[in-house]
Protein backbone atom coordinates (compact mmCIF):
# COMPACT_ATOMS: atom_id res chain seq x y z
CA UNK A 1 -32.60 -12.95 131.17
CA UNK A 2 -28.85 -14.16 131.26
CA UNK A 3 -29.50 -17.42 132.09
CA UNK A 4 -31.98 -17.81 128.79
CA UNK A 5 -29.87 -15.91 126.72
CA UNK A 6 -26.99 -18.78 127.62
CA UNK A 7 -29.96 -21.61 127.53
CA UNK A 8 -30.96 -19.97 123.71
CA UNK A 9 -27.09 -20.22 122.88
CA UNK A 10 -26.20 -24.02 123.99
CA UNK A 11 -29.43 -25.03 122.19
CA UNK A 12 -28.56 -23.01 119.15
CA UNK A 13 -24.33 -24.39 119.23
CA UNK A 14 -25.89 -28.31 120.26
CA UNK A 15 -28.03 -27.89 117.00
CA UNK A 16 -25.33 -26.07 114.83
CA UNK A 17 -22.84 -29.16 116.08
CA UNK A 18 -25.89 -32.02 115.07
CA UNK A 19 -25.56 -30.11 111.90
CA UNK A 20 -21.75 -30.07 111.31
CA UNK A 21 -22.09 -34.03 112.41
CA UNK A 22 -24.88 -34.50 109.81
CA UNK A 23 -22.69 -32.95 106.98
CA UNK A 24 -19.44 -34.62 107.93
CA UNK A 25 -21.53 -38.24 107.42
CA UNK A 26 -23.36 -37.59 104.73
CA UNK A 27 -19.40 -35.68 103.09
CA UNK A 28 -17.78 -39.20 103.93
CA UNK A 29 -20.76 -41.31 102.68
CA UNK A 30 -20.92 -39.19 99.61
CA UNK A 31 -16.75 -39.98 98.78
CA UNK A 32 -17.38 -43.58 99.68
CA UNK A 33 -20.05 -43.56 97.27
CA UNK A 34 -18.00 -41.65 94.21
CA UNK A 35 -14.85 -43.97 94.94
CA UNK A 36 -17.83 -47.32 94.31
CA UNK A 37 -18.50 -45.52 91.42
CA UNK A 38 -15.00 -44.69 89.88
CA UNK A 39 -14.51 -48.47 90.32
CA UNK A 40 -17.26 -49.75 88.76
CA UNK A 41 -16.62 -46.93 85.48
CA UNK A 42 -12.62 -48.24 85.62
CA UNK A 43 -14.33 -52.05 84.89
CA UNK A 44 -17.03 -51.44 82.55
CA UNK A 45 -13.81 -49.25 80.79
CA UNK A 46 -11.98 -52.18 80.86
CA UNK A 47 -14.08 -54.54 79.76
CA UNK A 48 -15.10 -51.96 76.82
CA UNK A 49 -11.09 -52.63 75.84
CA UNK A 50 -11.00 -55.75 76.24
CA UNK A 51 -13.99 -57.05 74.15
CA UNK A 52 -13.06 -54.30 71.17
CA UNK A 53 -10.08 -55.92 71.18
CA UNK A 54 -11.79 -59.20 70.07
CA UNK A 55 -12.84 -58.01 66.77
């Protein structure tokens, strides 16, 4: 029984470190993806100034 026990628990830590993996991508793609979109607000901002400043 030992030796499935200590199968069940490599299986279980494997799939709890695919997991952790999983997160850790998706946590870096997700700041990648807010920092694209803090730079593309900062321009349209700009632009906003810039063309009220034409009237």
């Amino acid at each position: 029984m030992k030796g499935r026990d200590a199968q069940y628990y490599e299986e279980t830590l494997r799939l709890l470190s695919e997991i952790l993996a999983t997160l850790k991508e998706n946590n870096s793609m997700l700041k990648e993806h807010n920092s694209v979109v803090s730079s593309i607000d900062e321009r349209v901002r700009r632009i906003g100034v810039n063309t009220s400043n034409l009237h």
